[in-house]
C-alpha atoms as a PDB file:
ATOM      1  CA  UNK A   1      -7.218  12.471  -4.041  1.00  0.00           C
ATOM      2  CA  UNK A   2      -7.185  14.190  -7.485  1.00  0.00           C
ATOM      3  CA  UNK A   3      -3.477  15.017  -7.049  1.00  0.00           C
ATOM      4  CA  UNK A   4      -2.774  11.058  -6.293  1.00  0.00           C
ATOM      5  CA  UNK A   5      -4.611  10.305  -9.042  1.00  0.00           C
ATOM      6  CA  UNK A   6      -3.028  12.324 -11.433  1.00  0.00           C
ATOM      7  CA  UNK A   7       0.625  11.461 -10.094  1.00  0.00           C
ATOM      8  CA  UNK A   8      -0.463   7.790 -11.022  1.00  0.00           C
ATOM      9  CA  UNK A   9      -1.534   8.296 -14.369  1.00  0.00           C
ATOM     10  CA  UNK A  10       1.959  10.025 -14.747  1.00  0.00           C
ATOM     11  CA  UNK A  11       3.890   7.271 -13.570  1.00  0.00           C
ATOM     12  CA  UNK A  12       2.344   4.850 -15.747  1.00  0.00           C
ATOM     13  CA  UNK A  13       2.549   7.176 -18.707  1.00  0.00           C
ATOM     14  CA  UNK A  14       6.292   6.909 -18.179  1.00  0.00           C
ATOM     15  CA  UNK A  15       6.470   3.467 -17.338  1.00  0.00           C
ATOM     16  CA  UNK A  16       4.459   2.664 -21.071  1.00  0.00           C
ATOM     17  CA  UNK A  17       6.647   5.300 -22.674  1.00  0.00           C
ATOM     18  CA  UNK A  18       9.738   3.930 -21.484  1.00  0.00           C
ATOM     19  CA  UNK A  19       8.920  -0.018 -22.141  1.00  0.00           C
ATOM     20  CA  UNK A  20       7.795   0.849 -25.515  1.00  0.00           C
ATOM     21  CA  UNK A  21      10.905   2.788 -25.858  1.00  0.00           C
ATOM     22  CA  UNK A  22      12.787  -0.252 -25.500  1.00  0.00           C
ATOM     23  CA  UNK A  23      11.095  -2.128 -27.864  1.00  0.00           C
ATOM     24  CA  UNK A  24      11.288   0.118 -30.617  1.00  0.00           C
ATOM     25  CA  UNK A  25      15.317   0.305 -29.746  1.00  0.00           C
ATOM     26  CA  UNK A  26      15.136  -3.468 -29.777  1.00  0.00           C
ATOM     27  CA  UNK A  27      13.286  -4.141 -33.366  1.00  0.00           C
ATOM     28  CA  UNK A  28      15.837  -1.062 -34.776  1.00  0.00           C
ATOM     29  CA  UNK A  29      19.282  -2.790 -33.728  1.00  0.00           C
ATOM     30  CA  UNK A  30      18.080  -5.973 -34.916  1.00  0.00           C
ATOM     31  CA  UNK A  31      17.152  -4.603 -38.019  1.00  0.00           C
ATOM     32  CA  UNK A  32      20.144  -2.275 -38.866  1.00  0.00           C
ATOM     33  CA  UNK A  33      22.300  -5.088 -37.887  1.00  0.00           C
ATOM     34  CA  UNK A  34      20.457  -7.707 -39.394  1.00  0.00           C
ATOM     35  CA  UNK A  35      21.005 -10.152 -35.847  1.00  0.00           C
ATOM     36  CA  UNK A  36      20.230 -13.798 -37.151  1.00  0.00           C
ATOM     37  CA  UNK A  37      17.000 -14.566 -35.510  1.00  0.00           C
ATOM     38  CA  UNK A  38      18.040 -17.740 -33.749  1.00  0.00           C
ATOM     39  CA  UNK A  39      20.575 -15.131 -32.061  1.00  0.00           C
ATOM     40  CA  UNK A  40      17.792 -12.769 -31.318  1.00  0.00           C
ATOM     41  CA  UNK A  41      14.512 -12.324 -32.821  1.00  0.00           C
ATOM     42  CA  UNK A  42      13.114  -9.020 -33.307  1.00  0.00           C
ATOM     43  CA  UNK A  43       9.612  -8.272 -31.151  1.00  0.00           C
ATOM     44  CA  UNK A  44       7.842  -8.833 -34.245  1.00  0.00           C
ATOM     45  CA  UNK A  45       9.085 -12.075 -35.116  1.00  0.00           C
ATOM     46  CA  UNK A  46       8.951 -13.189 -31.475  1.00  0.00           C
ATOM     47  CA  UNK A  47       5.217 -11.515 -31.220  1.00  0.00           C
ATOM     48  CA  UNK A  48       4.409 -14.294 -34.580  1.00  0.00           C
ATOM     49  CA  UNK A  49       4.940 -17.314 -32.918  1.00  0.00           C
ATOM     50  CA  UNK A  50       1.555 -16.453 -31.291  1.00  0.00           C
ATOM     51  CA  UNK A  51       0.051 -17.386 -34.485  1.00  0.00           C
ATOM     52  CA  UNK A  52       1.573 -20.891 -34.171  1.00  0.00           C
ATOM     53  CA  UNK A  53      -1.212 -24.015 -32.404  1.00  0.00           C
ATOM     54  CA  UNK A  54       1.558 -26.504 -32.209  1.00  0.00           C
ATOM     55  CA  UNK A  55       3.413 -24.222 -29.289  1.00  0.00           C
ATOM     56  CA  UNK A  56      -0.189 -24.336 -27.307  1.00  0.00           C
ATOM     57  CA  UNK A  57       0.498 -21.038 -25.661  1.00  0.00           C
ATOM     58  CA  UNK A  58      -3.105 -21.166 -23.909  1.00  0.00           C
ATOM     59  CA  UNK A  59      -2.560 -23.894 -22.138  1.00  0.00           C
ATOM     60  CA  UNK A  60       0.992 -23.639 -21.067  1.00  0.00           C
ATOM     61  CA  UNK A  61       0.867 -20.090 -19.813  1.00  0.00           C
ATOM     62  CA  UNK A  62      -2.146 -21.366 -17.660  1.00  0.00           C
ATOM     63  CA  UNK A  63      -0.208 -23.891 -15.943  1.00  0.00           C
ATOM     64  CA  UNK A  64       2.445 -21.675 -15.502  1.00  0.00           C
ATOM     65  CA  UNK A  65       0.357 -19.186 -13.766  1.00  0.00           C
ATOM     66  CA  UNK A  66      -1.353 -21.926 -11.811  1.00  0.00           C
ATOM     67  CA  UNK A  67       1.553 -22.956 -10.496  1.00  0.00           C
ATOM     68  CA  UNK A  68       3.063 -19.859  -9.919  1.00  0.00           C
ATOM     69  CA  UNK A  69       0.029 -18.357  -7.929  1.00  0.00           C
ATOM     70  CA  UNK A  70      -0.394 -21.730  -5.879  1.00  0.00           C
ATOM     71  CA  UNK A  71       2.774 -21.422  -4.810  1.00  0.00           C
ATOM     72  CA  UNK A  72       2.676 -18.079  -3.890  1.00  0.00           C
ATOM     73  CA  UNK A  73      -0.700 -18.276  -2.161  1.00  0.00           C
ATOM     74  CA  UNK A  74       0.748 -20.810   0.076  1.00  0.00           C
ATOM     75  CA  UNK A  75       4.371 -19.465   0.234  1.00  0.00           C
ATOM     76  CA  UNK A  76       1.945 -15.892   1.790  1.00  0.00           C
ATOM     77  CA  UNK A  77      -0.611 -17.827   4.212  1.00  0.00           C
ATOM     78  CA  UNK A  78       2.522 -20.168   5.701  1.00  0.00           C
ATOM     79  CA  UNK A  79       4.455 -17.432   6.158  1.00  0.00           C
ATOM     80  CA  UNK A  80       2.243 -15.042   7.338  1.00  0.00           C
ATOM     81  CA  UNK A  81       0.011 -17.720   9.741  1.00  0.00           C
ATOM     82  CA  UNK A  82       3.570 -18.897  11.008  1.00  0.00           C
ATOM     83  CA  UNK A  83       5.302 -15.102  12.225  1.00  0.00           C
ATOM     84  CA  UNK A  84       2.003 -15.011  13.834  1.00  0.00           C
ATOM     85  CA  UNK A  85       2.535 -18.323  15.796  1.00  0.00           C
ATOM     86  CA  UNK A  86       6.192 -17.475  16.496  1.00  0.00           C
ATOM     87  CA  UNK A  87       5.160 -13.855  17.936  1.00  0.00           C
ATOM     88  CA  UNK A  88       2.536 -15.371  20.378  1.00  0.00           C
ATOM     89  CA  UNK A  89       5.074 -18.115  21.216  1.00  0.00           C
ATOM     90  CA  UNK A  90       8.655 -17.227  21.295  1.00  0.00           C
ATOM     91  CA  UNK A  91      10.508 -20.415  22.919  1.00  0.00           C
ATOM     92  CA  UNK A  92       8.635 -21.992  19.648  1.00  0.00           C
ATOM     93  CA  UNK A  93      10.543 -19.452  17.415  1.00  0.00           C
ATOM     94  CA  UNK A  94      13.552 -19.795  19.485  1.00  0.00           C
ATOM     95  CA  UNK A  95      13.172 -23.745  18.637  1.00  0.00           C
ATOM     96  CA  UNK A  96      12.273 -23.408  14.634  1.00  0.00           C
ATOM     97  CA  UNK A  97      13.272 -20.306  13.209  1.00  0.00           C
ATOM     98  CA  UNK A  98      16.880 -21.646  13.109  1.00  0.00           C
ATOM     99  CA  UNK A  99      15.442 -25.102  11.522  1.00  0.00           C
ATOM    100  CA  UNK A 100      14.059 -22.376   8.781  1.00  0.00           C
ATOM    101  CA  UNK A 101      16.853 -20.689   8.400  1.00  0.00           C
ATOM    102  CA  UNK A 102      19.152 -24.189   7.511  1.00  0.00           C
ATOM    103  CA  UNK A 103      16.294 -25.232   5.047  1.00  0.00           C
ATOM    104  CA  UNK A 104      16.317 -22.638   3.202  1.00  0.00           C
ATOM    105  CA  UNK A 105      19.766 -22.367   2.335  1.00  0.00           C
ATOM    106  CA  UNK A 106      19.102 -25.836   0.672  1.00  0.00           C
ATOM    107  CA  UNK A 107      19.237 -25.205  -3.188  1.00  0.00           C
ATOM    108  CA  UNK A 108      15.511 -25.843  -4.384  1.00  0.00           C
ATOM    109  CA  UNK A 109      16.879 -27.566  -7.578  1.00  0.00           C
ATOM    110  CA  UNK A 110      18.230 -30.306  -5.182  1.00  0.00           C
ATOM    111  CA  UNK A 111      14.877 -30.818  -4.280  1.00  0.00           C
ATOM    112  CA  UNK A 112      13.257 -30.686  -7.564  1.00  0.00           C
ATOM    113  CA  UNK A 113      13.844 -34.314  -7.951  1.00  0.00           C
ATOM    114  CA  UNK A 114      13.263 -35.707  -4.353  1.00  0.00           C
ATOM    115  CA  UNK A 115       9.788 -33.977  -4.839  1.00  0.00           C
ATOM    116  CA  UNK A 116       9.419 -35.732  -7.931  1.00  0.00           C
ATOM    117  CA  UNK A 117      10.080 -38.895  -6.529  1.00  0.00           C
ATOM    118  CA  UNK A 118       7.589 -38.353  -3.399  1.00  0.00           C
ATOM    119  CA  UNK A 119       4.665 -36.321  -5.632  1.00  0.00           C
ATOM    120  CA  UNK A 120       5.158 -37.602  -9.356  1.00  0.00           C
ATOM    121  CA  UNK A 121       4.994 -35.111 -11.989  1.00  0.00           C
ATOM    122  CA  UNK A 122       2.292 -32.365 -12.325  1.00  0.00           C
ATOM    123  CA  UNK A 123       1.429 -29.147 -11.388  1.00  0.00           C
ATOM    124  CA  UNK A 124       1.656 -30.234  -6.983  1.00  0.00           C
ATOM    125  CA  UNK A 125       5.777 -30.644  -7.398  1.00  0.00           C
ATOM    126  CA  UNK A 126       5.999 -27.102  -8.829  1.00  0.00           C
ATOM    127  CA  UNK A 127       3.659 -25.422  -6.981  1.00  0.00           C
ATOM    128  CA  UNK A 128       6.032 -26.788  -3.805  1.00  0.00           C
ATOM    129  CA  UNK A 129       8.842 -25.675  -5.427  1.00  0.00           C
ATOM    130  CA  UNK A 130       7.553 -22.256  -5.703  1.00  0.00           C
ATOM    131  CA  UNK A 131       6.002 -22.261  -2.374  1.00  0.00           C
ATOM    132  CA  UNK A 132       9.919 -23.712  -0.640  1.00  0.00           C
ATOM    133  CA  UNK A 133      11.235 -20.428  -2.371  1.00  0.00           C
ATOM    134  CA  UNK A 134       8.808 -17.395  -1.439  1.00  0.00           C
ATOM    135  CA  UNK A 135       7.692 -18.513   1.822  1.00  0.00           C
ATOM    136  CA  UNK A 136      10.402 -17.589   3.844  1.00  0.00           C
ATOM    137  CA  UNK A 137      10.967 -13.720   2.937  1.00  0.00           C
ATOM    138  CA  UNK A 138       7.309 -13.845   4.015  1.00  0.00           C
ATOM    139  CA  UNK A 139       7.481 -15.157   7.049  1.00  0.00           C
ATOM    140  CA  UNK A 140      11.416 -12.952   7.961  1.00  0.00           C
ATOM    141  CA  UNK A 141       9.954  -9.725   7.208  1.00  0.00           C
ATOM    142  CA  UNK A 142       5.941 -10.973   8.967  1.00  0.00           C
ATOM    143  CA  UNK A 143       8.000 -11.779  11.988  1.00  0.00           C
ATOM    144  CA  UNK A 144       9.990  -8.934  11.786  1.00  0.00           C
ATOM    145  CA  UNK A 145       7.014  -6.430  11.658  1.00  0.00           C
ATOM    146  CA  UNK A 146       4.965  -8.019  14.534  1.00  0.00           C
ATOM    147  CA  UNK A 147       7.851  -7.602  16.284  1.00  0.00           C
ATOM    148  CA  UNK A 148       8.731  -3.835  15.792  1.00  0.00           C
ATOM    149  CA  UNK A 149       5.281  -2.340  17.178  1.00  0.00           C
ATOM    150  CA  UNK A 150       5.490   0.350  19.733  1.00  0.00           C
ATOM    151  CA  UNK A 151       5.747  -0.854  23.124  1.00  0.00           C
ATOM    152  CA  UNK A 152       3.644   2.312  24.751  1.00  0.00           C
ATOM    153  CA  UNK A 153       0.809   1.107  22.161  1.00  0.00           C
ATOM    154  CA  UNK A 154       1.702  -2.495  24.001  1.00  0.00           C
ATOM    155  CA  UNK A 155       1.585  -1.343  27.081  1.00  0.00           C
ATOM    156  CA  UNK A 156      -1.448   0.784  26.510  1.00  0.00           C
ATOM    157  CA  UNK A 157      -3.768  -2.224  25.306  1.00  0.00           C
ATOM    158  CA  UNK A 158      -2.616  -4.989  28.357  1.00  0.00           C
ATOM    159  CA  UNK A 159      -3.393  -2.029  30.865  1.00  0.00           C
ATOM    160  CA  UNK A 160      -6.910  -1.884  29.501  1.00  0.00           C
ATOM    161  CA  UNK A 161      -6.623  -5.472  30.057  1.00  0.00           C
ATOM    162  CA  UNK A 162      -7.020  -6.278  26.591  1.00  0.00           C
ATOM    163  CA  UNK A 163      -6.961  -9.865  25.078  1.00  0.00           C
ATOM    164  CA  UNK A 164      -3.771 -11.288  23.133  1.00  0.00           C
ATOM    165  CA  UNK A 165      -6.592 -11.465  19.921  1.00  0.00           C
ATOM    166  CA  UNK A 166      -7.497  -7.565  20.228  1.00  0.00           C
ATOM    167  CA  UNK A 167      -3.734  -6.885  20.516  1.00  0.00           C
ATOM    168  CA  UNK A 168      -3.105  -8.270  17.601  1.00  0.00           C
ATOM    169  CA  UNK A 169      -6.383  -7.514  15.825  1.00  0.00           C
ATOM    170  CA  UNK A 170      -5.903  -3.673  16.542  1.00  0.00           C
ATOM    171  CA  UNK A 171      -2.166  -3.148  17.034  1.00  0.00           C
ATOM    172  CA  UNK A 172       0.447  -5.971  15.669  1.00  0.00           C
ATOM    173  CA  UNK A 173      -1.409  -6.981  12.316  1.00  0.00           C
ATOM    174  CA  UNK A 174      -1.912  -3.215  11.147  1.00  0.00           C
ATOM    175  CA  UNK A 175       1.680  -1.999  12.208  1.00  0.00           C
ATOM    176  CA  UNK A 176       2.997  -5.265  10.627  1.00  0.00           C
ATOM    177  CA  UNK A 177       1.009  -5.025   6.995  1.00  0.00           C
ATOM    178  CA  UNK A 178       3.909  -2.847   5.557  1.00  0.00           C
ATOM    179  CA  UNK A 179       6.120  -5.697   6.258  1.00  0.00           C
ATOM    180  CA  UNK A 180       3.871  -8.055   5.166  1.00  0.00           C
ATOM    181  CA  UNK A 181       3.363  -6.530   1.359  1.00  0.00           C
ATOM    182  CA  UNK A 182       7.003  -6.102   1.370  1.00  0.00           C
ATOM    183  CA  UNK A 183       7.810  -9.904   1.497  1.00  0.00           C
ATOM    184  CA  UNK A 184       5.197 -10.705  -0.694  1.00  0.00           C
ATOM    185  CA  UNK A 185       6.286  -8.723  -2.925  1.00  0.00           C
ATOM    186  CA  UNK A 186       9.593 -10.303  -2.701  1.00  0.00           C
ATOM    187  CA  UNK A 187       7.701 -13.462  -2.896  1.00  0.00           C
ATOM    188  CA  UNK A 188       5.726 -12.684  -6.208  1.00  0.00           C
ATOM    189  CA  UNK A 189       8.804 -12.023  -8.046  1.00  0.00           C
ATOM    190  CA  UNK A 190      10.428 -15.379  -6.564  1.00  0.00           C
ATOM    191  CA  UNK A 191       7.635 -17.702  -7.040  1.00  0.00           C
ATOM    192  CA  UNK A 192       7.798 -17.090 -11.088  1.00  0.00           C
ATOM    193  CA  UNK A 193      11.270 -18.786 -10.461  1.00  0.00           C
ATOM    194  CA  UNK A 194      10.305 -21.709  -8.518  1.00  0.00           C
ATOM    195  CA  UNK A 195       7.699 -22.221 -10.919  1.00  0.00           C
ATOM    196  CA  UNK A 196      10.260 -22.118 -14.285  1.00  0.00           C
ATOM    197  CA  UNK A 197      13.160 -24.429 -11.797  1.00  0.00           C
ATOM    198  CA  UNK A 198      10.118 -26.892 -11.230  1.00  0.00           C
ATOM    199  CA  UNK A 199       9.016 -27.371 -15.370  1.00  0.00           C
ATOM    200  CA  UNK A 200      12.932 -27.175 -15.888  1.00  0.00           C
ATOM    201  CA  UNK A 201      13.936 -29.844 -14.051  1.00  0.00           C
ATOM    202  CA  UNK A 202      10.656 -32.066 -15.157  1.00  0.00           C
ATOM    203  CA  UNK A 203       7.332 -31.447 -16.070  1.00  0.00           C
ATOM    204  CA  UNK A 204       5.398 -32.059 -19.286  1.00  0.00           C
ATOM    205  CA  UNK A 205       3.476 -28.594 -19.385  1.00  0.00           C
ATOM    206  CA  UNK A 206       3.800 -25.540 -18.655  1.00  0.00           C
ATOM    207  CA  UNK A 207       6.015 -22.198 -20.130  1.00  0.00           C
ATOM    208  CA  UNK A 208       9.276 -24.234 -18.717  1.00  0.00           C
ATOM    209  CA  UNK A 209       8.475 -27.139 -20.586  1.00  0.00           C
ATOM    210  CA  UNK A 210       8.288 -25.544 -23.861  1.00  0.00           C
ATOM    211  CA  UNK A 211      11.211 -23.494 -22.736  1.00  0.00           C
ATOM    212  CA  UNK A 212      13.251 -27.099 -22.817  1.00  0.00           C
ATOM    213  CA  UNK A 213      11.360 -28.414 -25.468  1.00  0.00           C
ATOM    214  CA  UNK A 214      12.499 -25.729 -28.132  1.00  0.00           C
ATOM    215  CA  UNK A 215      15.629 -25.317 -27.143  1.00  0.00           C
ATOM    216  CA  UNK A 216      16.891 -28.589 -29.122  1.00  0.00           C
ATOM    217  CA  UNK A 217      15.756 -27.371 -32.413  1.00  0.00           C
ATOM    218  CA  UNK A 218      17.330 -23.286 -31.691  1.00  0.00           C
ATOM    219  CA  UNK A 219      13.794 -22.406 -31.892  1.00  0.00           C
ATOM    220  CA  UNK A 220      14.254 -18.654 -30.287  1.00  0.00           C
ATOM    221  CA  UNK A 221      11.975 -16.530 -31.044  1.00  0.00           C
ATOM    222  CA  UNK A 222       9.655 -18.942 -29.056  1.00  0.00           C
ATOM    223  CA  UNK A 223      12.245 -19.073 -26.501  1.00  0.00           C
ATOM    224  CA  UNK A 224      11.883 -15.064 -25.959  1.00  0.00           C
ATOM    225  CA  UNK A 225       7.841 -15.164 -26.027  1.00  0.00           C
ATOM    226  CA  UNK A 226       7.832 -17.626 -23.198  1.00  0.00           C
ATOM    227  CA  UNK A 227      10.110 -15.593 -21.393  1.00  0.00           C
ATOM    228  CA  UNK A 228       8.237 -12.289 -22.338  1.00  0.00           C
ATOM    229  CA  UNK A 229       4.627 -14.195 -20.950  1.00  0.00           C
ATOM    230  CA  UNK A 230       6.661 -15.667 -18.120  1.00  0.00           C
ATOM    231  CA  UNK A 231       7.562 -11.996 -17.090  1.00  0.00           C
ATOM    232  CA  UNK A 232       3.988 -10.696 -17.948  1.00  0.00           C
ATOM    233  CA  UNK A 233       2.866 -13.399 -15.290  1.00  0.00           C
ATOM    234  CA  UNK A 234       4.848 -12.088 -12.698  1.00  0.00           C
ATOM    235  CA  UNK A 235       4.422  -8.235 -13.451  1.00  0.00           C
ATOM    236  CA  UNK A 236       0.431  -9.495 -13.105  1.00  0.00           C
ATOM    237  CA  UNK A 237       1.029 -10.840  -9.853  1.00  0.00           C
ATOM    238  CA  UNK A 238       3.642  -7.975  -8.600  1.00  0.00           C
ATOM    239  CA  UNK A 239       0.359  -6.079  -9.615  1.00  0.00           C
ATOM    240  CA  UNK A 240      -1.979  -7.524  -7.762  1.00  0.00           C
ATOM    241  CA  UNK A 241       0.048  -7.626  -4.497  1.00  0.00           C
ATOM    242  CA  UNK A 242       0.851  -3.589  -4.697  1.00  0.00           C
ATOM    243  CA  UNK A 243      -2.689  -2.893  -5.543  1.00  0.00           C
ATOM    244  CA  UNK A 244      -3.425  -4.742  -2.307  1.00  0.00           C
ATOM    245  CA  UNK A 245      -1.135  -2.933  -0.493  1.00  0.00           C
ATOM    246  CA  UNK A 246      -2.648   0.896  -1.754  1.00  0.00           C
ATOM    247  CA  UNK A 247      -6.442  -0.886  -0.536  1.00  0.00           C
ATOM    248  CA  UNK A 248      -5.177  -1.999   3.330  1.00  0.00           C
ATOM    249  CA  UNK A 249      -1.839  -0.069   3.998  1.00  0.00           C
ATOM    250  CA  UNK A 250      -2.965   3.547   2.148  1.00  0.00           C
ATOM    251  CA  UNK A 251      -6.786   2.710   3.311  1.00  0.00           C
ATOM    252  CA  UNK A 252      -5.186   2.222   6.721  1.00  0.00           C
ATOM    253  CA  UNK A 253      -3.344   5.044   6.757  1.00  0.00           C
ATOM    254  CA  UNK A 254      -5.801   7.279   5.586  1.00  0.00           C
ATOM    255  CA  UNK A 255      -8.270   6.315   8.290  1.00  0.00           C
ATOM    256  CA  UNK A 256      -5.847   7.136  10.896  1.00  0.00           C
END
C-alpha cells in the first residue's frame, strides 16, 4: 500500500514537472523570439484574458462541461446497458450491431445540423452530438469483455444451476469492468470533441462559441485559453473515469 502510494506521488511529480517544463519552454521561445501574439501568445498573456468579464469564462466553461459530461454519461449507460442486452441476446446483436457499425461511420458534423433542425439550439443538440461520438467505443469494447470470460467459470456457475442475473452479477460484469473503463476512457477524451463540433457548428454558448466568436477579430490569446480550459475539462473527466477504475477494477482485484 505504502509502496503504491509512493509510486503515485512519483508519477505525478513528473507529470507536474514535465507540464510545467513546457510552459516555461513555451513563455522563453516566445519571448526570445518576440512571436506576435496574435501568432501565439505567451502563457502569461493567454493566462490575462481571465481578467477580462466581456469573454464570460464562468459561464461558458460550464456549458461546455455540461455538455460534455451529458454526453458522456449517456454515451457510458447506452453503451454499457446495450453490450449487456446484446450478450443475453445474440440473434439481437446479430440484427443491430451491424446497424451500429454503418451509423457510426456517419460524420457527426453531418448531423450537427439535422439535430439542429429536429432539437433547436441549446445545450440537448450538443450533448447528442457528444453522446453519437463516445457511445460506441463503449459499447465495442463492453461487448467485447462480456464476451471474453472464461468458459470453465461459465460452465461452473450453470452447473450450480445458477441464474442468467448471478452469472452476470458475479462473473461477466467483473471480468468485463477492464473493458468497460477502457472505452470510457476512450469516450471521455471523445466527448470533449463532440461537445466543441456541436458549439462549432451552432450554438450561442459555450467554450466553442467563443472559440468562433473571437476568431473574426484574431483575438488569440483567448483562442488558446479556451482551448487550454477545454483540455482541463477533459483531463478532469479522464480523471474521474481512471480514479473509478483504481476504486472497482484495483478494489476488485485486491479482494480476489
Amino acid at each position: 500500500m505504502a509502496g503504491d502510494g509512493a509510486r503515485t506521488s512519483r508519477s505525478f511529480a513528473i507529470i507536474l514537472i514535465v507540464h510545467l517544463a513546457v510552459l516555461v519552454l513555451w513563455q522563453v521561445a516566445v519571448d526570445a523570439f518576440q512571436v506576435p501574439k496574435f501568432i501565439l501568445p505567451s502563457p502569461l498573456a493567454t493566462i490575462q484574458t481571465l481578467g477580462t468579464t466581456g469573454y464570460a469564462w464562468g459561464a461558458n466553461t460550464l456549458v461546455t462541461a455540461v455538455e460534455i459530461l451529458g454526453g458522456f454519461a449517456l454515451g457510458a449507460f447506452v453503451g454499457v446497458a446495450l453490450a449487456v442486452i446484446f450478450s443475453w441476446a445474440p440473434l439481437l446483436s446479430l440484427v443491430l450491431l451491424p446497424l451500429f457499425v454503418t451509423l457510426n461511420m456517419i460524420p457527426k458534423v453531418a448531423l450537427g445540423p439535422l439535430f439542429i433542425v429536429w432539437f433547436s439550439y441549446g445545450i440537448v443538440p450538443n450533448i447528442l452530438i457528444a453522446f453519437s461520438i463516445c457511445f460506441f467505443p463503449i459499447l465495442l469494447t463492453t461487448a467485447r469483455g462480456l464476451r471474453e470470460v472464461e468458459p470453465d467459470l461459465l460452465d461452473l456457475v450453470k452447473s450450480l444451476r445458477g441464474s442468467r442475473w448471478t452469472l452476470f452479477r458475479k462473473i461477466q460484469l467483473p471480468g468485463s469492468l477492464p473493458y468497460i473503463f477502457s472505452g470510457m476512457k476512450v469516450g471521455a477524451i471523445l466527448a470533449v470533441a463532440g461537445a466543441i463540433v456541436g458549439e462549432f457548428i451552432a450554438s450561442e454558448r459555450g467554450l466553442g462559441y467563443l472559440m468562433i466568436q473571437v476568431q473574426s477579430s484574431l483575438d488569440t490569446p483567448a483562442m488558446v485559453m479556451a482551448v487550454v480550459l477545454l483540455t482541463l475539462l477533459g483531463v478532469a473527466l479522464y480523471g474521474l473515469v481512471l480514479a473509478l477504475e483504481r476504486m472497482f477494477v484495483v478494489g476488485d482485484t485486491r479482494q480476489t
